[in-house]
PDB file of N, CA and C in Angstrom:
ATOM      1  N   UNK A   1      20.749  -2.932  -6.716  1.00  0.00           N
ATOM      2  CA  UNK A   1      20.436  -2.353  -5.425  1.00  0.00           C
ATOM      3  C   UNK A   1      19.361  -1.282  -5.579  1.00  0.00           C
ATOM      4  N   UNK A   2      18.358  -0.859  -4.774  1.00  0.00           N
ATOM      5  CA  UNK A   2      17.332  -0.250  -4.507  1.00  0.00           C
ATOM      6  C   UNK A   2      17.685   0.898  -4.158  1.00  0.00           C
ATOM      7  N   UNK A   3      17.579   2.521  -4.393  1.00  0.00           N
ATOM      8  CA  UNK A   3      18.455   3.647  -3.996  1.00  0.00           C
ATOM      9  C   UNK A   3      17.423   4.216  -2.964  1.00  0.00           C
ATOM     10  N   UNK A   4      17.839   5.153  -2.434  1.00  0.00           N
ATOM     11  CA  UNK A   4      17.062   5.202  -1.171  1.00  0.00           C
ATOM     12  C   UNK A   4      16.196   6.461  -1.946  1.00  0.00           C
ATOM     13  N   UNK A   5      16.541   6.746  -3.030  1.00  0.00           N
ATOM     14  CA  UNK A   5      15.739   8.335  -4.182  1.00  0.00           C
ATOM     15  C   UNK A   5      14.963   7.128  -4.330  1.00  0.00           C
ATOM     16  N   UNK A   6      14.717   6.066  -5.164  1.00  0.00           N
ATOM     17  CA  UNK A   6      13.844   5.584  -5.607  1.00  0.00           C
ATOM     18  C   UNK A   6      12.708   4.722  -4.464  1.00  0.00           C
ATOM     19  N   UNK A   7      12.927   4.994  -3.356  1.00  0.00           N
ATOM     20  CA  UNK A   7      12.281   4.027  -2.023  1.00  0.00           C
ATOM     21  C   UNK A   7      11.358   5.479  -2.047  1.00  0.00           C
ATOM     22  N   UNK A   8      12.155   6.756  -1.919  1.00  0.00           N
ATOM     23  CA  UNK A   8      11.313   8.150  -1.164  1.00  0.00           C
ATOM     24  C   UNK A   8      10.636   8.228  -2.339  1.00  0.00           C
ATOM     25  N   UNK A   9      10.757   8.062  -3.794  1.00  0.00           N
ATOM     26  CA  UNK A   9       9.963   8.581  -4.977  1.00  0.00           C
ATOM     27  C   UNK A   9       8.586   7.669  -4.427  1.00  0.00           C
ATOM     28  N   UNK A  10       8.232   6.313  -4.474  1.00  0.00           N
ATOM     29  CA  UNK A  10       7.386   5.457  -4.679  1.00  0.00           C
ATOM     30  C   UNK A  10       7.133   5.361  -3.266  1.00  0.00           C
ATOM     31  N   UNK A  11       6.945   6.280  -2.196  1.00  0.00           N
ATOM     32  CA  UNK A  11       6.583   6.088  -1.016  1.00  0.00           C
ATOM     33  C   UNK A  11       5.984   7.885  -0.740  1.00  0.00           C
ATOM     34  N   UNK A  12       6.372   9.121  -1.643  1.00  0.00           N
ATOM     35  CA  UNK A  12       5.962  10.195  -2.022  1.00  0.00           C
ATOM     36  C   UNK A  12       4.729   9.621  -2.757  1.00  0.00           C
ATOM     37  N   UNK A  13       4.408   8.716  -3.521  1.00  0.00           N
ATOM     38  CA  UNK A  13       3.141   8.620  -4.944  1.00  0.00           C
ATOM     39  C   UNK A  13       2.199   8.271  -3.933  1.00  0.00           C
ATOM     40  N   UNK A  14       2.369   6.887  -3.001  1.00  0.00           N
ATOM     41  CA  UNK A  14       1.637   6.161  -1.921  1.00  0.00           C
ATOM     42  C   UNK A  14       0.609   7.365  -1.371  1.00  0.00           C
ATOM     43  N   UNK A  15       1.369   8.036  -0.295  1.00  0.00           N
ATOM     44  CA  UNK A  15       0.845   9.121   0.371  1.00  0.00           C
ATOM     45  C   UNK A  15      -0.372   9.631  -0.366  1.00  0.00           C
ATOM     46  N   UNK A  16      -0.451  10.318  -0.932  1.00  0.00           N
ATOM     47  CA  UNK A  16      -1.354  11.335  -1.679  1.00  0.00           C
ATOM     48  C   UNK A  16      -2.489  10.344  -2.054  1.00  0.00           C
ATOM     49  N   UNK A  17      -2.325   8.893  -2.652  1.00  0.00           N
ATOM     50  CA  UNK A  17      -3.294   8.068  -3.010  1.00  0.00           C
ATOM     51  C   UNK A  17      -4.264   7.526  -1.881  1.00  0.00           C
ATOM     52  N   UNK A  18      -3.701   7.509  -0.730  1.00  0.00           N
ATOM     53  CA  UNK A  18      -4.349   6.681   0.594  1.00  0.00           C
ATOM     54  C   UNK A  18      -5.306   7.879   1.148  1.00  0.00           C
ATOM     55  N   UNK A  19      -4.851   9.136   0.782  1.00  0.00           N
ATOM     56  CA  UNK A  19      -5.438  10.310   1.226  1.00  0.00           C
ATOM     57  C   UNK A  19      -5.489  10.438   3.213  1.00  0.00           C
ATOM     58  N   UNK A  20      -6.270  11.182   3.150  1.00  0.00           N
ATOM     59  CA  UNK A  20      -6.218  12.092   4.816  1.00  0.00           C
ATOM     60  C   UNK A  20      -7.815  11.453   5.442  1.00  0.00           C
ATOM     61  N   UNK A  21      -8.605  11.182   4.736  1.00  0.00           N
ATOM     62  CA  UNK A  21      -9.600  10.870   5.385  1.00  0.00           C
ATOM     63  C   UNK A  21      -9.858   9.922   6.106  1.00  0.00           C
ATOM     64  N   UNK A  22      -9.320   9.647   7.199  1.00  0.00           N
ATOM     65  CA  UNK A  22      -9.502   8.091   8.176  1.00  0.00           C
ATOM     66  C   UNK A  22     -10.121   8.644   9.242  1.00  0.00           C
ATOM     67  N   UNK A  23     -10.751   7.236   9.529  1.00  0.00           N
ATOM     68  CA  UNK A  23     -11.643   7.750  11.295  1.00  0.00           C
ATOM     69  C   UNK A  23     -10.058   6.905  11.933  1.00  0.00           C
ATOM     70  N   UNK A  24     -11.010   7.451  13.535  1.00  0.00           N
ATOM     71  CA  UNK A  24      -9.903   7.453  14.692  1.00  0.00           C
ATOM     72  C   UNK A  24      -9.269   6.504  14.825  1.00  0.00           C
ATOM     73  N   UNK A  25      -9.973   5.111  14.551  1.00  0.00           N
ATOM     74  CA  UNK A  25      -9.432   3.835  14.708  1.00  0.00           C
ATOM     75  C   UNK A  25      -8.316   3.184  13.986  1.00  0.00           C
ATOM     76  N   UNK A  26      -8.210   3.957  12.828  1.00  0.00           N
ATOM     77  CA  UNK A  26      -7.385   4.119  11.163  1.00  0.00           C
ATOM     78  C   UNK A  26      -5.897   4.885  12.121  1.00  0.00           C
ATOM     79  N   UNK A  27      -6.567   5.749  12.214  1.00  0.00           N
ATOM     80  CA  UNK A  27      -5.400   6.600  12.744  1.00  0.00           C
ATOM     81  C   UNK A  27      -4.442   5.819  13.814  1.00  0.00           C
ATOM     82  N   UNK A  28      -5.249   5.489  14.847  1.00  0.00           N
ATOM     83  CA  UNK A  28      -4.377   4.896  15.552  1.00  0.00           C
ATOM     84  C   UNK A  28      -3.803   3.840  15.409  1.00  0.00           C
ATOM     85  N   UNK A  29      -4.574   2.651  14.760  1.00  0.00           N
ATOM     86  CA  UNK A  29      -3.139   1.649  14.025  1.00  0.00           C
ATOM     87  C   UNK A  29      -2.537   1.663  12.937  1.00  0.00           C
ATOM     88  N   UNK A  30      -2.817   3.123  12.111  1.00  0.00           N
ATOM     89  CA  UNK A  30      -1.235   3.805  11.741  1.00  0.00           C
ATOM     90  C   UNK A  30      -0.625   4.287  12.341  1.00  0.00           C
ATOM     91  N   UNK A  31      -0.707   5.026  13.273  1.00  0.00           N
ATOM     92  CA  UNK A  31       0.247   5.382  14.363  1.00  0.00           C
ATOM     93  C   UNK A  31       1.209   4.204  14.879  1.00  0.00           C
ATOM     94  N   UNK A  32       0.308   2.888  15.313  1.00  0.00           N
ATOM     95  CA  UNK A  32       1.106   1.591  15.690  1.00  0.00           C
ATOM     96  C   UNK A  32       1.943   1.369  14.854  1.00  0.00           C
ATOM     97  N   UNK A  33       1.941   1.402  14.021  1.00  0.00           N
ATOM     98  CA  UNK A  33       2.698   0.916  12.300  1.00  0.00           C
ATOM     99  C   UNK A  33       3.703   1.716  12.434  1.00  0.00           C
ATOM    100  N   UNK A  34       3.389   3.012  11.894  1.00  0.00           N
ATOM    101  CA  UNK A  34       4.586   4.061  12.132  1.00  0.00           C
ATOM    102  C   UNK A  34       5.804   3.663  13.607  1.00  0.00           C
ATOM    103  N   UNK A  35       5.301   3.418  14.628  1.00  0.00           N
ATOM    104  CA  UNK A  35       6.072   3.237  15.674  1.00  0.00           C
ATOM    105  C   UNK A  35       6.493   2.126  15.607  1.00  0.00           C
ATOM    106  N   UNK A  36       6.330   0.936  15.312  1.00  0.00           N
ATOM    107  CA  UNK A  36       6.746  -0.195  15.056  1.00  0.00           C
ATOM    108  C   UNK A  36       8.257  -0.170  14.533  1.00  0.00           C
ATOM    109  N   UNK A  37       8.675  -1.192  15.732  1.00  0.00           N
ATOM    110  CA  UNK A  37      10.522  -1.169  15.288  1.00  0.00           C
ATOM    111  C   UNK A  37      11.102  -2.858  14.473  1.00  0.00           C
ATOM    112  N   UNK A  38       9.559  -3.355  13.950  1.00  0.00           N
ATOM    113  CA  UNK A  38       9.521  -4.287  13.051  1.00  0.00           C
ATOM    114  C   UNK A  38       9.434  -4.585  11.716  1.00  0.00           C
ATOM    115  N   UNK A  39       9.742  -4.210  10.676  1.00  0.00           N
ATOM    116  CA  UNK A  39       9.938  -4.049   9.179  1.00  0.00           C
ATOM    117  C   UNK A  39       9.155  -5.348   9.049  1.00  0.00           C
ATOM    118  N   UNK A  40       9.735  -6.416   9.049  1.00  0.00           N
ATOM    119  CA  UNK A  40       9.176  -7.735   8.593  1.00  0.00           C
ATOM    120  C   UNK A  40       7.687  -7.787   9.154  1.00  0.00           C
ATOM    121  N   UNK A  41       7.460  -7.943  10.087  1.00  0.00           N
ATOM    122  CA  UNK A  41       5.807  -7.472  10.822  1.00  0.00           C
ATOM    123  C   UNK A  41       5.369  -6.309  10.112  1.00  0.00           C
ATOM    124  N   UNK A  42       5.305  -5.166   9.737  1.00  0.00           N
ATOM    125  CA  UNK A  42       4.907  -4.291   8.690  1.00  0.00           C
ATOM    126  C   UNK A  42       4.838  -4.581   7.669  1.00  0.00           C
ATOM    127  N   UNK A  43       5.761  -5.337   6.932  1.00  0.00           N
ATOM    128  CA  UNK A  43       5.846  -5.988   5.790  1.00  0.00           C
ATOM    129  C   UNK A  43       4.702  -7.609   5.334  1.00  0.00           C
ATOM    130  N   UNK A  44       4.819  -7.902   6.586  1.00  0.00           N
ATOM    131  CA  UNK A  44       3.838  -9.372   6.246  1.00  0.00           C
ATOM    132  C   UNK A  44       2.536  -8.708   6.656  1.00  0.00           C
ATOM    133  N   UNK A  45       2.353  -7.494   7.282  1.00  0.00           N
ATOM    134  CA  UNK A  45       0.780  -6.917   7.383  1.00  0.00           C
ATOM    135  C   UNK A  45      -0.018  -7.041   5.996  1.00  0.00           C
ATOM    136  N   UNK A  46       0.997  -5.741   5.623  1.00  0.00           N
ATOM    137  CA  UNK A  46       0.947  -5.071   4.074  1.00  0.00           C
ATOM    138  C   UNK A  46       0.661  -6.088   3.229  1.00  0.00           C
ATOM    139  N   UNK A  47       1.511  -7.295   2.929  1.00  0.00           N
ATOM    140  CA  UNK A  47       1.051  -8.451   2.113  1.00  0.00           C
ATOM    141  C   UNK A  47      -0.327  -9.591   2.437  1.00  0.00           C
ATOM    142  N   UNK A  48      -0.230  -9.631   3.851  1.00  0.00           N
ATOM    143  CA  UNK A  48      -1.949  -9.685   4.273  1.00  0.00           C
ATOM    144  C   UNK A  48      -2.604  -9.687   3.635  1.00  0.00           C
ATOM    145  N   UNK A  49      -3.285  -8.049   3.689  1.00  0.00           N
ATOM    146  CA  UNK A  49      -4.041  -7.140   3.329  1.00  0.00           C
ATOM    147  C   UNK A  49      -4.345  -6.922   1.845  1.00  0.00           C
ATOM    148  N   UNK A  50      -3.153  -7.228   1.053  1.00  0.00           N
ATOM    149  CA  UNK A  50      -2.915  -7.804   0.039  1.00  0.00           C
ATOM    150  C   UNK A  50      -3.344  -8.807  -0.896  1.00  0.00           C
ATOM    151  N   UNK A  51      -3.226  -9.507   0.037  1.00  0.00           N
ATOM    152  CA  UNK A  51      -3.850 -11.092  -0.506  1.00  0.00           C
ATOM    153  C   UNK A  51      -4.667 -10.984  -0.340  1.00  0.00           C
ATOM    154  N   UNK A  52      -5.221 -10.739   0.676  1.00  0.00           N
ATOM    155  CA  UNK A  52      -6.950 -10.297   0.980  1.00  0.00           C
ATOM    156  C   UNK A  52      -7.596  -9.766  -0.128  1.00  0.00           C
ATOM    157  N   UNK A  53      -6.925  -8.437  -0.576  1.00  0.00           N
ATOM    158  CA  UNK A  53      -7.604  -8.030  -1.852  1.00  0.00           C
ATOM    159  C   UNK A  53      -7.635  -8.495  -2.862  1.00  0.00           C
ATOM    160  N   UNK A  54      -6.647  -9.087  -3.019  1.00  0.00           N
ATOM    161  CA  UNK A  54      -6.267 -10.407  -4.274  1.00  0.00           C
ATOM    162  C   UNK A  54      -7.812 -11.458  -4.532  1.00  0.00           C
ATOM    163  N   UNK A  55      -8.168 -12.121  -3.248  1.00  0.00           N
ATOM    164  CA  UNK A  55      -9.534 -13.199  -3.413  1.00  0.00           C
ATOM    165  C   UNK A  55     -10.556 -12.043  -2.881  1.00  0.00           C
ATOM    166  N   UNK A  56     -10.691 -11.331  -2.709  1.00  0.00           N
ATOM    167  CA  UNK A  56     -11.853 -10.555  -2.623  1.00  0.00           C
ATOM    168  C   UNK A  56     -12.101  -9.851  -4.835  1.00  0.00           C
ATOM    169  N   UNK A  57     -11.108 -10.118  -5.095  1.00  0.00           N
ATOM    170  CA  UNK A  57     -11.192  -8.965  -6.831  1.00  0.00           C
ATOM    171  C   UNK A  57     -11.566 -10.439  -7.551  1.00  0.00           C
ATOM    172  N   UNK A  58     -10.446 -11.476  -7.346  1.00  0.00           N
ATOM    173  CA  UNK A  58     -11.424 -12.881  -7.820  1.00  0.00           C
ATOM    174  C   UNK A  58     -12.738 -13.148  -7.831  1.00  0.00           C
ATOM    175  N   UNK A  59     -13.544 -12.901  -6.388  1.00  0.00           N
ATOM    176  CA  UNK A  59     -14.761 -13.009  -6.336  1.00  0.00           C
ATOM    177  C   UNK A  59     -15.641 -11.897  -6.938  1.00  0.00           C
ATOM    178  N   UNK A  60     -14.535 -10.794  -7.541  1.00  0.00           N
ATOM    179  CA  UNK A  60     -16.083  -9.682  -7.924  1.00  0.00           C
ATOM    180  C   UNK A  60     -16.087  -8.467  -6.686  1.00  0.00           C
ATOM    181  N   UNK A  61     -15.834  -8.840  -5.535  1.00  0.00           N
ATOM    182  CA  UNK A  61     -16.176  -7.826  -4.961  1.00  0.00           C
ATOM    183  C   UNK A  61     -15.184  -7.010  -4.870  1.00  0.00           C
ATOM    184  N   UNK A  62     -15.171  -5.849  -5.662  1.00  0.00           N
ATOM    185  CA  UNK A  62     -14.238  -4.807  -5.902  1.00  0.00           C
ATOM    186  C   UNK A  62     -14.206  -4.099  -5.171  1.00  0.00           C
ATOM    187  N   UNK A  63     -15.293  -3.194  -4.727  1.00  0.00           N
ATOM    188  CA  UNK A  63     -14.842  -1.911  -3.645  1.00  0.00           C
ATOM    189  C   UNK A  63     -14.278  -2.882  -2.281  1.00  0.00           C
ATOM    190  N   UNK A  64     -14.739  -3.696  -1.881  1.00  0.00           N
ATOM    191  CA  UNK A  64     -13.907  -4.342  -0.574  1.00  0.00           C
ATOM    192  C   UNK A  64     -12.332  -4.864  -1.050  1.00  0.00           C
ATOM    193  N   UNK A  65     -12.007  -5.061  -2.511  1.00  0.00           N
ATOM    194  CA  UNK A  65     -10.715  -5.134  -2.427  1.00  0.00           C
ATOM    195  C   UNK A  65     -10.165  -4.135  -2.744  1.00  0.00           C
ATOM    196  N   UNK A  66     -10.760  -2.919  -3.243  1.00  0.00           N
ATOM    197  CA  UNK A  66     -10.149  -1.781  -3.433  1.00  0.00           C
ATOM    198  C   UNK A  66      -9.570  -1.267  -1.849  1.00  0.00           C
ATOM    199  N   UNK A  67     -10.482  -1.302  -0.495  1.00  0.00           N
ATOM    200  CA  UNK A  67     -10.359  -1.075   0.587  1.00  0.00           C
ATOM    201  C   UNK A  67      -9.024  -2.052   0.790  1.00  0.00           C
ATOM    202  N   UNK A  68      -9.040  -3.319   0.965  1.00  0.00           N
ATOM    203  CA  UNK A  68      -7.831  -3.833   1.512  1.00  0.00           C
ATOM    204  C   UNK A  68      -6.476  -3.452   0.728  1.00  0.00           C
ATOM    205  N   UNK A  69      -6.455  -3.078  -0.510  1.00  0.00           N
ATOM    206  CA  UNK A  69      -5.246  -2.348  -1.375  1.00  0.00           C
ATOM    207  C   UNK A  69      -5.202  -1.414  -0.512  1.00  0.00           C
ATOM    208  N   UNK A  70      -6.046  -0.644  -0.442  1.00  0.00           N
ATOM    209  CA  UNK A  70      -5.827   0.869   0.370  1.00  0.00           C
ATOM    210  C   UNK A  70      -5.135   0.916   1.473  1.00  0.00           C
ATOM    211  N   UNK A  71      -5.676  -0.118   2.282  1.00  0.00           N
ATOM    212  CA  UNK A  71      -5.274  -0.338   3.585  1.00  0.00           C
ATOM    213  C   UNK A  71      -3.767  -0.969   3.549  1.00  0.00           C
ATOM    214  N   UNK A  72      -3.537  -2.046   2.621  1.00  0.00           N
ATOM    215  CA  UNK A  72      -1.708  -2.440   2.667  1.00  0.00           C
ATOM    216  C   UNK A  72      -1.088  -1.189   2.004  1.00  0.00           C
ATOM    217  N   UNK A  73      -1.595  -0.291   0.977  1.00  0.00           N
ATOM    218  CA  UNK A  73      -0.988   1.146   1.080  1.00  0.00           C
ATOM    219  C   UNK A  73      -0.718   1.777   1.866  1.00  0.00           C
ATOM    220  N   UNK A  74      -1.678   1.686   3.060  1.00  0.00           N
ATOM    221  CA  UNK A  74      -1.514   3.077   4.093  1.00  0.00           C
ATOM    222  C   UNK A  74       0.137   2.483   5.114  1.00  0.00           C
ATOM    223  N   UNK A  75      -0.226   1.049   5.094  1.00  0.00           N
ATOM    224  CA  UNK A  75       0.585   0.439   6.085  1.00  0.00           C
ATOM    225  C   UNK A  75       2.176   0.555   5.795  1.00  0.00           C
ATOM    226  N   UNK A  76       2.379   0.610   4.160  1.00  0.00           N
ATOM    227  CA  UNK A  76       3.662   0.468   4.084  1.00  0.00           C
ATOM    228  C   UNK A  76       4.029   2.169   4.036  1.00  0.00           C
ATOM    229  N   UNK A  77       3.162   2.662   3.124  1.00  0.00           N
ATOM    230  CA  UNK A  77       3.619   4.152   3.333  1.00  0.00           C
ATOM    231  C   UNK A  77       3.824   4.908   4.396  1.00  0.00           C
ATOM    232  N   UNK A  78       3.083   4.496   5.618  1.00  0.00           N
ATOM    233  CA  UNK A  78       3.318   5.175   7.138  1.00  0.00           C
ATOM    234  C   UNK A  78       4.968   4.655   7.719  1.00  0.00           C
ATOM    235  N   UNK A  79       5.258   3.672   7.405  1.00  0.00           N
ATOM    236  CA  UNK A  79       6.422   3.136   7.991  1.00  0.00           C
ATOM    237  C   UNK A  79       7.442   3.497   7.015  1.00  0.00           C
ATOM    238  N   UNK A  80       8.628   3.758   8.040  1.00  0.00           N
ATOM    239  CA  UNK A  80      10.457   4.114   7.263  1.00  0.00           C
ATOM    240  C   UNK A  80      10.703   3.342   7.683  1.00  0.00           C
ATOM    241  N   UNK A  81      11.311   2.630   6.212  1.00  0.00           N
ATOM    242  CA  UNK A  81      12.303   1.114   5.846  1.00  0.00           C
ATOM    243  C   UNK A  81      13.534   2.188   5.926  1.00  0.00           C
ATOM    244  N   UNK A  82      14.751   1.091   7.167  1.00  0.00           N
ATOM    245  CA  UNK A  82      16.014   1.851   6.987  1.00  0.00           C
ATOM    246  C   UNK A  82      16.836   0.803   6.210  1.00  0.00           C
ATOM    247  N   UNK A  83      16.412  -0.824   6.274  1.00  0.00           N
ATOM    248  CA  UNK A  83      17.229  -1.175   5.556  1.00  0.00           C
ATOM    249  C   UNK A  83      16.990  -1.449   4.266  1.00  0.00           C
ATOM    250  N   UNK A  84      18.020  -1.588   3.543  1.00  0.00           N
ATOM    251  CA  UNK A  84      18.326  -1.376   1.815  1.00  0.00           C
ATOM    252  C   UNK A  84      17.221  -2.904   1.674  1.00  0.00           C
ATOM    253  N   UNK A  85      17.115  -3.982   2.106  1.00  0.00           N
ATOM    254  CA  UNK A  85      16.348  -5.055   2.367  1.00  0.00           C
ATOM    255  C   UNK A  85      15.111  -4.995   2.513  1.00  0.00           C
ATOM    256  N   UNK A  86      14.864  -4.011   3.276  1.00  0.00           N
ATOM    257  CA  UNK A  86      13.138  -3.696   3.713  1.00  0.00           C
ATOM    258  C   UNK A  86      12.565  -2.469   2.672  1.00  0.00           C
ATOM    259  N   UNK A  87      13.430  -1.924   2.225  1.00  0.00           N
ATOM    260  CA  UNK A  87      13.155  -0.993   1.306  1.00  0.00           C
ATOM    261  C   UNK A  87      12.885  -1.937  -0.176  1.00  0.00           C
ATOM    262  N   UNK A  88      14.163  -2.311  -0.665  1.00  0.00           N
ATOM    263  CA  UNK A  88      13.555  -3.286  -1.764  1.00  0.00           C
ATOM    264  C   UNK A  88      11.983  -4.556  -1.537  1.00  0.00           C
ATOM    265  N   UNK A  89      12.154  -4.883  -0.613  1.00  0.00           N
ATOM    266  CA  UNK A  89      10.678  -5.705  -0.387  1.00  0.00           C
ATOM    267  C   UNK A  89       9.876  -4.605  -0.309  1.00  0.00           C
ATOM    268  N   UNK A  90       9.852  -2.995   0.153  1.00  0.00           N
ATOM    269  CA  UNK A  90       8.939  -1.695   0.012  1.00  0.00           C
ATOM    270  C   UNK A  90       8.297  -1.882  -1.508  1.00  0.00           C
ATOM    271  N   UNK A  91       9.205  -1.399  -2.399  1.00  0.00           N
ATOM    272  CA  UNK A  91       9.106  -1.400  -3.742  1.00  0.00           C
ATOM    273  C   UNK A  91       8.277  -2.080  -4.662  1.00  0.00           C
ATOM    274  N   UNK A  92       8.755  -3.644  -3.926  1.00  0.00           N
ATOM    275  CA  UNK A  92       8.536  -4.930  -4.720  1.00  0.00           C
ATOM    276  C   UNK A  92       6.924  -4.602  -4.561  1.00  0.00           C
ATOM    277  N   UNK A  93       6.150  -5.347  -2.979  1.00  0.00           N
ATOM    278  CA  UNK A  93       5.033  -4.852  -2.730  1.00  0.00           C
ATOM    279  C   UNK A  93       4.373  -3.426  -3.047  1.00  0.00           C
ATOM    280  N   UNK A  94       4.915  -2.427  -2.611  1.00  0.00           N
ATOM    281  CA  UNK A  94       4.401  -1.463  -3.398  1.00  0.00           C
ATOM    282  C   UNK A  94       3.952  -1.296  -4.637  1.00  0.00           C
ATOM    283  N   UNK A  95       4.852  -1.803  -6.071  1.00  0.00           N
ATOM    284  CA  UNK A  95       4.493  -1.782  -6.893  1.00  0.00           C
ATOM    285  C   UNK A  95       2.632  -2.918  -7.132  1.00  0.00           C
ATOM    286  N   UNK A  96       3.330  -3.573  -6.722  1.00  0.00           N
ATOM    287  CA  UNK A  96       1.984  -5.039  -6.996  1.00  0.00           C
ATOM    288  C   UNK A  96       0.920  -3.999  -6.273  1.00  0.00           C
ATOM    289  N   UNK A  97       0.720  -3.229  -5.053  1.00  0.00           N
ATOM    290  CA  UNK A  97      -0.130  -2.556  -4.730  1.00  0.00           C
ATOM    291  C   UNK A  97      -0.724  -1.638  -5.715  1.00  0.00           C
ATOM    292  N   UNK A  98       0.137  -0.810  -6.061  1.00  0.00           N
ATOM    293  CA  UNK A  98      -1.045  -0.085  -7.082  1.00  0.00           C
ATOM    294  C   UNK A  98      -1.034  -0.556  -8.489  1.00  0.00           C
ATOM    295  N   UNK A  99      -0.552  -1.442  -9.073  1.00  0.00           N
ATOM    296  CA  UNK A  99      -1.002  -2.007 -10.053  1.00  0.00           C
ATOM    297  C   UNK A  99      -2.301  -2.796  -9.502  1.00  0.00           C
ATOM    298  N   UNK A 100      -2.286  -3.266  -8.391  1.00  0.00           N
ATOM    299  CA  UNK A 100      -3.386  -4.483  -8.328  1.00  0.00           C
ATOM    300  C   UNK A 100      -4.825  -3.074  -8.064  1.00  0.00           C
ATOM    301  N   UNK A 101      -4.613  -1.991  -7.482  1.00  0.00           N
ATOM    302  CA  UNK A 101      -5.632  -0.729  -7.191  1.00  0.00           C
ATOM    303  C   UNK A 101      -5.789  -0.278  -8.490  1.00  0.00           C
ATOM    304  N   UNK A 102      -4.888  -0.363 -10.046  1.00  0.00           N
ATOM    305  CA  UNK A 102      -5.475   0.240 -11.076  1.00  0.00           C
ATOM    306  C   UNK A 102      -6.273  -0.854 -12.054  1.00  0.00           C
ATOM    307  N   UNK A 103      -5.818  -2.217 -11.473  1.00  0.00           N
ATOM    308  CA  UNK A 103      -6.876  -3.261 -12.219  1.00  0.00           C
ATOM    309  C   UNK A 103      -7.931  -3.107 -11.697  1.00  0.00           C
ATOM    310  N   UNK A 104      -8.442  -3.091 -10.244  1.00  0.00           N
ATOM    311  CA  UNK A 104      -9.334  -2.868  -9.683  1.00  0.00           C
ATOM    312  C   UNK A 104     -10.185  -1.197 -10.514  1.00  0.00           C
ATOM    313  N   UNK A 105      -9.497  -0.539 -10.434  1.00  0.00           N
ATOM    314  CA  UNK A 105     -10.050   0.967 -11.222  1.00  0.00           C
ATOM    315  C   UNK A 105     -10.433   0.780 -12.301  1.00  0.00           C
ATOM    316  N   UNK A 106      -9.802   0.062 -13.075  1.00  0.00           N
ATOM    317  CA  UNK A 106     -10.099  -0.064 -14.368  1.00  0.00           C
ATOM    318  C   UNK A 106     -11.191  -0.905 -14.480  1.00  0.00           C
ATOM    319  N   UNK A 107     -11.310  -2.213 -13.371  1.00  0.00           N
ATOM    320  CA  UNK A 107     -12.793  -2.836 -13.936  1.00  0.00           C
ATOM    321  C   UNK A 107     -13.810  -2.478 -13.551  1.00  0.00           C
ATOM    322  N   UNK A 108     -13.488  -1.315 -12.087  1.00  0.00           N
ATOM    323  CA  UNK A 108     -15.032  -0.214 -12.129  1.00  0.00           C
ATOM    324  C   UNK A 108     -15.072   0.921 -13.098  1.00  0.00           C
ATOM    325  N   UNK A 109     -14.507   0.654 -14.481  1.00  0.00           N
ATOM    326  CA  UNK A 109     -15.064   1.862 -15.562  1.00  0.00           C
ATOM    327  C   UNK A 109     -13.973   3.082 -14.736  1.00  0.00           C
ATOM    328  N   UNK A 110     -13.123   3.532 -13.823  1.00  0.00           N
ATOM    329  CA  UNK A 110     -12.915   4.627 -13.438  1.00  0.00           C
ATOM    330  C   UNK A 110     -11.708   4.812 -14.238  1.00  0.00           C
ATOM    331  N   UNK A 111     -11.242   6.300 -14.065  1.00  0.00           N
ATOM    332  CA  UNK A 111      -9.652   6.396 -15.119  1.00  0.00           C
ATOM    333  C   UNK A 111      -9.077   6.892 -14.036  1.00  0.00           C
ATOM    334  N   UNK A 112      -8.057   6.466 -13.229  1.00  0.00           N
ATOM    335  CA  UNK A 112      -6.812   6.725 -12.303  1.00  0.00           C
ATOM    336  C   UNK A 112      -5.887   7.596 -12.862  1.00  0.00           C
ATOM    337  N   UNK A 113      -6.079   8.549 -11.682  1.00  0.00           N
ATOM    338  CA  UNK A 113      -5.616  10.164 -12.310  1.00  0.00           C
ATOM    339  C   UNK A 113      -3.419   9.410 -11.843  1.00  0.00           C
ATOM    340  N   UNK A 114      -3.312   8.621 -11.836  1.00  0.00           N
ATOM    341  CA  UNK A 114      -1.988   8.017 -10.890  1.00  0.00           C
ATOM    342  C   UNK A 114      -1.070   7.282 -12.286  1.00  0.00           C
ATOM    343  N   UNK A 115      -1.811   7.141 -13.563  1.00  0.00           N
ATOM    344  CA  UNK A 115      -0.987   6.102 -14.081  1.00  0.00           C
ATOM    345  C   UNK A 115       0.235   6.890 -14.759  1.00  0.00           C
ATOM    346  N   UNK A 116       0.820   8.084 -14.379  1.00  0.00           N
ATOM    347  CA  UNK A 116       2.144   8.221 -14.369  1.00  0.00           C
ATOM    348  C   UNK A 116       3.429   8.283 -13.880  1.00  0.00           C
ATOM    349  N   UNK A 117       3.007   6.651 -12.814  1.00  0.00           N
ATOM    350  CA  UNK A 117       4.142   6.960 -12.002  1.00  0.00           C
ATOM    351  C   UNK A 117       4.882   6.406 -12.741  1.00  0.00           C
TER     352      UNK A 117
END
């Protein structure tokens, strides 16, 4: 089972990585997200966005899949999973998120100040 310490630890790391800098349009469909009384619809966004970055890093183009990582980051981290279900699928995806953002880091030469989570 998934503890709800270990959902807030790996949803505390998220935050700080997606950072504060969004224009208005960012903002407001995180706001949608956040309000959203749909886990699974938040959840199949996030993996989207995901996959997206997945064949965008295949093809080479890194900073555009670095952006769609970012973006299924922002999505799951804005939203509270209440169930023990939506929280473990949190995790699962979460993790593949920033591992797939430090392969991406790593093949632009950068060193990710993050690899101690």
């Amino acid at each position: 089972m998934t503890s709800l310490e270990t959902y807030k630890k790996l949803r505390e790391k998220i935050l700080p990585l997606i950072g504060d800098e969004l224009l208005e349009d960012e903002l407001f469909f995180l706001s949608m997200i956040s309000s959203s009384k749909d886990p699974k619809m938040v959840l199949g966004l996030a993996r989207d966005m995901k996959e997206a970055g997945n064949s965008l890093f295949k093809k080479g183009e890194l900073d555009k899949a670095l952006e769609k990582y970012g973006y299924a980051g922002m999505i799951i981290a804005r939203f509270n999973f209440e169930e023990e279900s939506d929280r473990l699928e949190f995790l699962k995806l979460g993790i593949g998120i920033l591992m797939n953002l430090l392969f991406v880091l790593v093949r632009k030469g950068s060193s990710p100040s993050f690899i101690g989570l």
